[in-house]
C-alpha atoms as a PDB file:
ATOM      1  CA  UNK A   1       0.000   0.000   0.000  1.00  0.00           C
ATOM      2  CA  UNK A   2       1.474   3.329  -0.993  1.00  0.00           C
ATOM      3  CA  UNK A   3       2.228   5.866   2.291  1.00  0.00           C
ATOM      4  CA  UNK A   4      -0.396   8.423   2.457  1.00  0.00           C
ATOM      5  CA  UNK A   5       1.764  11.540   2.508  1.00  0.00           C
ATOM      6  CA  UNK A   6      -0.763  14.422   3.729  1.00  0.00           C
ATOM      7  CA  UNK A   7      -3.092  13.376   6.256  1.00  0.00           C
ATOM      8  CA  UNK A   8      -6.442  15.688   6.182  1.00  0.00           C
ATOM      9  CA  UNK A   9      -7.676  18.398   9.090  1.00  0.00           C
ATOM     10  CA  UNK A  10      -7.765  16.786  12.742  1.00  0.00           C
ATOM     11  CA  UNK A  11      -9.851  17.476  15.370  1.00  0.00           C
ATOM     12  CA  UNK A  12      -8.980  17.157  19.640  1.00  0.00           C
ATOM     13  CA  UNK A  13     -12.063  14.779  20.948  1.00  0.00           C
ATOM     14  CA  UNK A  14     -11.369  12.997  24.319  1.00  0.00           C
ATOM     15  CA  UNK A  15     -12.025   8.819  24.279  1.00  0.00           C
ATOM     16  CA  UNK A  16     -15.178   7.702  25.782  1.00  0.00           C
ATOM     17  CA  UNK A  17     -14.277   4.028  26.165  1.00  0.00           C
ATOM     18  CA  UNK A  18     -11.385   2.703  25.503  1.00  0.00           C
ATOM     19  CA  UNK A  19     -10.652   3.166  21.559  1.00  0.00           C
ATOM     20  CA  UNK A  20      -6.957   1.376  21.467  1.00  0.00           C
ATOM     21  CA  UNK A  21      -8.653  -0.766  18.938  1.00  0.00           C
ATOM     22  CA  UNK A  22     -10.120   0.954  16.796  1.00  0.00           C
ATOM     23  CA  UNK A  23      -7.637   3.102  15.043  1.00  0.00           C
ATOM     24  CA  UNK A  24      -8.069   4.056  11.074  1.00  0.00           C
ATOM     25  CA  UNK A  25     -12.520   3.468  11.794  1.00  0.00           C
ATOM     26  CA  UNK A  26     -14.997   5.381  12.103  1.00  0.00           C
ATOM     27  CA  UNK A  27     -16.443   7.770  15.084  1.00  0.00           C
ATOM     28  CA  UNK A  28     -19.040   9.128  16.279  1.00  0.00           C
ATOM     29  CA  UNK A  29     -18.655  12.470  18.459  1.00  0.00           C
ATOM     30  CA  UNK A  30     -21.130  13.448  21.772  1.00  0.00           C
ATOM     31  CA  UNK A  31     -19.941  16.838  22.602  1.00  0.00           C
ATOM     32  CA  UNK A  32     -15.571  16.856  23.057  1.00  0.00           C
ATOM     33  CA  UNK A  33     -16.162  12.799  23.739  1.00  0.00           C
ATOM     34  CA  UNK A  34     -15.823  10.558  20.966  1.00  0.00           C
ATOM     35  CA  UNK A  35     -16.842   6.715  20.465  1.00  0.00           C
ATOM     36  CA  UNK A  36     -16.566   4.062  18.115  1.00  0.00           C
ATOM     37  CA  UNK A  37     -19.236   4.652  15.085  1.00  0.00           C
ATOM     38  CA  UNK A  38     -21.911   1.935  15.015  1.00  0.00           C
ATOM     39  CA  UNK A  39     -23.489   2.470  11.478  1.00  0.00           C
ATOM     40  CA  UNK A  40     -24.675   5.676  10.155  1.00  0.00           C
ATOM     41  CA  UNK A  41     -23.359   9.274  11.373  1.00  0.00           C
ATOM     42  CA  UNK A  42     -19.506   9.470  11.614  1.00  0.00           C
ATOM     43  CA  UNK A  43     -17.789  12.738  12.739  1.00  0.00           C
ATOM     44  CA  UNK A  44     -14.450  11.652  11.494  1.00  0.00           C
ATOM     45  CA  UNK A  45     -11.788   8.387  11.413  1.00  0.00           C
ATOM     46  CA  UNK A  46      -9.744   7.956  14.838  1.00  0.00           C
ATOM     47  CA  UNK A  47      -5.616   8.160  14.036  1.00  0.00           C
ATOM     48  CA  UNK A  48      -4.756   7.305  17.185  1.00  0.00           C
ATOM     49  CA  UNK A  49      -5.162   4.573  19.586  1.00  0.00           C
ATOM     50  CA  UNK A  50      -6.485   6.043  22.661  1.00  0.00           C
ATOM     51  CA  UNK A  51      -7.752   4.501  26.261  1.00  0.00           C
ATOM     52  CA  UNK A  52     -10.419   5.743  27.607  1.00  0.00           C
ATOM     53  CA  UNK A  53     -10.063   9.584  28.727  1.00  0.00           C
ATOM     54  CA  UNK A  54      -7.127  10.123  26.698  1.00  0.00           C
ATOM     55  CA  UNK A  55      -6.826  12.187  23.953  1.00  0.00           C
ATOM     56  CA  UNK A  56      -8.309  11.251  20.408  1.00  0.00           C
ATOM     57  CA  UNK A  57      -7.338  12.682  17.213  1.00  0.00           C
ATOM     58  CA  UNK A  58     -10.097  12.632  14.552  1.00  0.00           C
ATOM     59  CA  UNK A  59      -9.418  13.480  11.076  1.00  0.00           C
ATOM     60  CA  UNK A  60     -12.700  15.258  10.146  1.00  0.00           C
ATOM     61  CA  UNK A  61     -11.708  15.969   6.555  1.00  0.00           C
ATOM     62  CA  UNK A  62      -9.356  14.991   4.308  1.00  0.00           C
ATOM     63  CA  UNK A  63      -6.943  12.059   3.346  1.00  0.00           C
ATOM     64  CA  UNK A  64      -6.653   8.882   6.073  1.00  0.00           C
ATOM     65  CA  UNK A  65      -6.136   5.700   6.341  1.00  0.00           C
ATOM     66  CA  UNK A  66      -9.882   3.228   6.780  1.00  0.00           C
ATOM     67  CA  UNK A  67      -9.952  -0.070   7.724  1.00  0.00           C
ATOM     68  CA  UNK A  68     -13.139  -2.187   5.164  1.00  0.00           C
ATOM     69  CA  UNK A  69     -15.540  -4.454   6.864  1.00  0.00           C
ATOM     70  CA  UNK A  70     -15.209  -5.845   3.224  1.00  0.00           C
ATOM     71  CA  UNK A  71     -13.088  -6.134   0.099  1.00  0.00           C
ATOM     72  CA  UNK A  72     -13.182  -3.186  -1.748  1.00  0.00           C
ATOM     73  CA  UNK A  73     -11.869  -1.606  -4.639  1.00  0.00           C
ATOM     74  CA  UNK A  74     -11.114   1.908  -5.264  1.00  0.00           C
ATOM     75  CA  UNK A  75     -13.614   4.706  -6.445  1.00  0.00           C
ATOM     76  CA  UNK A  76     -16.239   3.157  -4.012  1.00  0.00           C
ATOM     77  CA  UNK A  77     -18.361   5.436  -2.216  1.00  0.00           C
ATOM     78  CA  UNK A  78     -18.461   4.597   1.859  1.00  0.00           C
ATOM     79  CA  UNK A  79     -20.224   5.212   4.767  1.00  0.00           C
ATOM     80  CA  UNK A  80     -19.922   3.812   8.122  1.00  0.00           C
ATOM     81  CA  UNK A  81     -21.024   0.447   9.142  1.00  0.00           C
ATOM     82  CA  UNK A  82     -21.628  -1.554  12.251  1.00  0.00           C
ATOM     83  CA  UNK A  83     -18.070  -1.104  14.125  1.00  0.00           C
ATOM     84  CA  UNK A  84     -16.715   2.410  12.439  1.00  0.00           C
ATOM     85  CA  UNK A  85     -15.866   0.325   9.841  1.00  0.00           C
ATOM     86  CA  UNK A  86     -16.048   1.209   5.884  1.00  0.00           C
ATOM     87  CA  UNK A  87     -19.079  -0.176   4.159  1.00  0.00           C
ATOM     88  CA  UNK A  88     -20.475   0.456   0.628  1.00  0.00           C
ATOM     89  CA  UNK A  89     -22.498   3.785   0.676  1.00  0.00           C
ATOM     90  CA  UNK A  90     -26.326   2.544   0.295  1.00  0.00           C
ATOM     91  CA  UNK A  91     -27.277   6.037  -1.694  1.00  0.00           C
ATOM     92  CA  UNK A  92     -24.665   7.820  -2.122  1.00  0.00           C
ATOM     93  CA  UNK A  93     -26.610  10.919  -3.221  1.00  0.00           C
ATOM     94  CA  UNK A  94     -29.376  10.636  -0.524  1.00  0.00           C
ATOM     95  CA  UNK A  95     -27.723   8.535   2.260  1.00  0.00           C
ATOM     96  CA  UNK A  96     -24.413   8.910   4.773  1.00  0.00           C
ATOM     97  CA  UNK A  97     -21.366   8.978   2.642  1.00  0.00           C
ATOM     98  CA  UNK A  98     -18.137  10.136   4.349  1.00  0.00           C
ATOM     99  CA  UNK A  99     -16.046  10.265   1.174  1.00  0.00           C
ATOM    100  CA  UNK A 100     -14.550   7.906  -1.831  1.00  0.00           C
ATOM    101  CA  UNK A 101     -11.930   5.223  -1.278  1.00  0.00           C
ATOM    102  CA  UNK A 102      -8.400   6.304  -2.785  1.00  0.00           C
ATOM    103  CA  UNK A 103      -7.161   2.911  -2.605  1.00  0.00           C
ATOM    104  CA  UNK A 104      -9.384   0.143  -1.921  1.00  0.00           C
ATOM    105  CA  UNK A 105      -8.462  -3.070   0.840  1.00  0.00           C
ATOM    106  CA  UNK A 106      -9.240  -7.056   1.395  1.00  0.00           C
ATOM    107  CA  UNK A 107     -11.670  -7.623   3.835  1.00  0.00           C
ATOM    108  CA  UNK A 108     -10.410  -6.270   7.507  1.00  0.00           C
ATOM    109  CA  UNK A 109      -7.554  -4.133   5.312  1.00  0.00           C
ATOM    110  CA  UNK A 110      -6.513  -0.850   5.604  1.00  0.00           C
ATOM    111  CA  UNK A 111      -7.176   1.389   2.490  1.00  0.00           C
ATOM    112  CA  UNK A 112      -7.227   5.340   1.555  1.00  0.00           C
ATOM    113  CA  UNK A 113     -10.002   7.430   1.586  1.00  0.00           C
ATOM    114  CA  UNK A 114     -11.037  11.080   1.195  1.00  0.00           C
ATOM    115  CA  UNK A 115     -13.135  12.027   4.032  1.00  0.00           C
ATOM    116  CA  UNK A 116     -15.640  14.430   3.021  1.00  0.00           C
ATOM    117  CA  UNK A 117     -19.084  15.618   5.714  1.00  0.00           C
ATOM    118  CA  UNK A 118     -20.704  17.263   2.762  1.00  0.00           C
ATOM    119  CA  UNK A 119     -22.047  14.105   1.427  1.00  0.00           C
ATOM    120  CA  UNK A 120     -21.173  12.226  -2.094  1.00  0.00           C
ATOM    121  CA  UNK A 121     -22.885  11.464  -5.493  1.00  0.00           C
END
């Protein structure tokens, strides 16, 4: 996988939970506190790997890393599934879409994406 040489805008959110685990998914944001997405919104994709209380940085637009619940290939719209992990977008156009993949991934995989809040399509 090529190096992704200019990571997008970050964001300071504080761990609610312990996120250690789930660096390079999907989160979902409750004030400064962020936790691990669980399909639908997203505020960002965790870069860190933070315990609980510690401090979280969010890329909340941008180039990052993703890790795929499934293989996919690049040019695929994506939204966040169960876990904060990629999925295929469901609408694009109409539905939550946080951006297209760069560089797709094998199932559990890391790929590139370019996180966007203002929707796809």
């Amino acid at each position: 996988m090529g190096e992704l040489s200019n990571v997008g805008w970050k964001e300071s959110f504080v761990a609610s939970g312990d996120l250690s685990g789930a660096q390079f998914r999907f989160v979902q944001a409750n004030g400064n506190d962020v936790y691990l997405g669980n399909s639908g919104y997203a505020e960002g994709v965790l870069q860190n790997k933070p315990q609980d209380n510690e401090h979280a940085a969010v890329v909340v637009m941008g180039g990052t890393k993703i890790i795929v619940a499934s293989s996919l290939g690049p040019n695929i719209f994506v939204g966040c599934g169960s876990g904060g992990f990629a999925v295929i977008a469901s609408n694009p156009a109409l539905g939550l879409c946080y951006g297209r993949l760069i560089q797709g991934a094998t199932s559990g995989g890391t790929g590139v994406m370019y996180f966007s809040q203002v929707g796809c399509g």
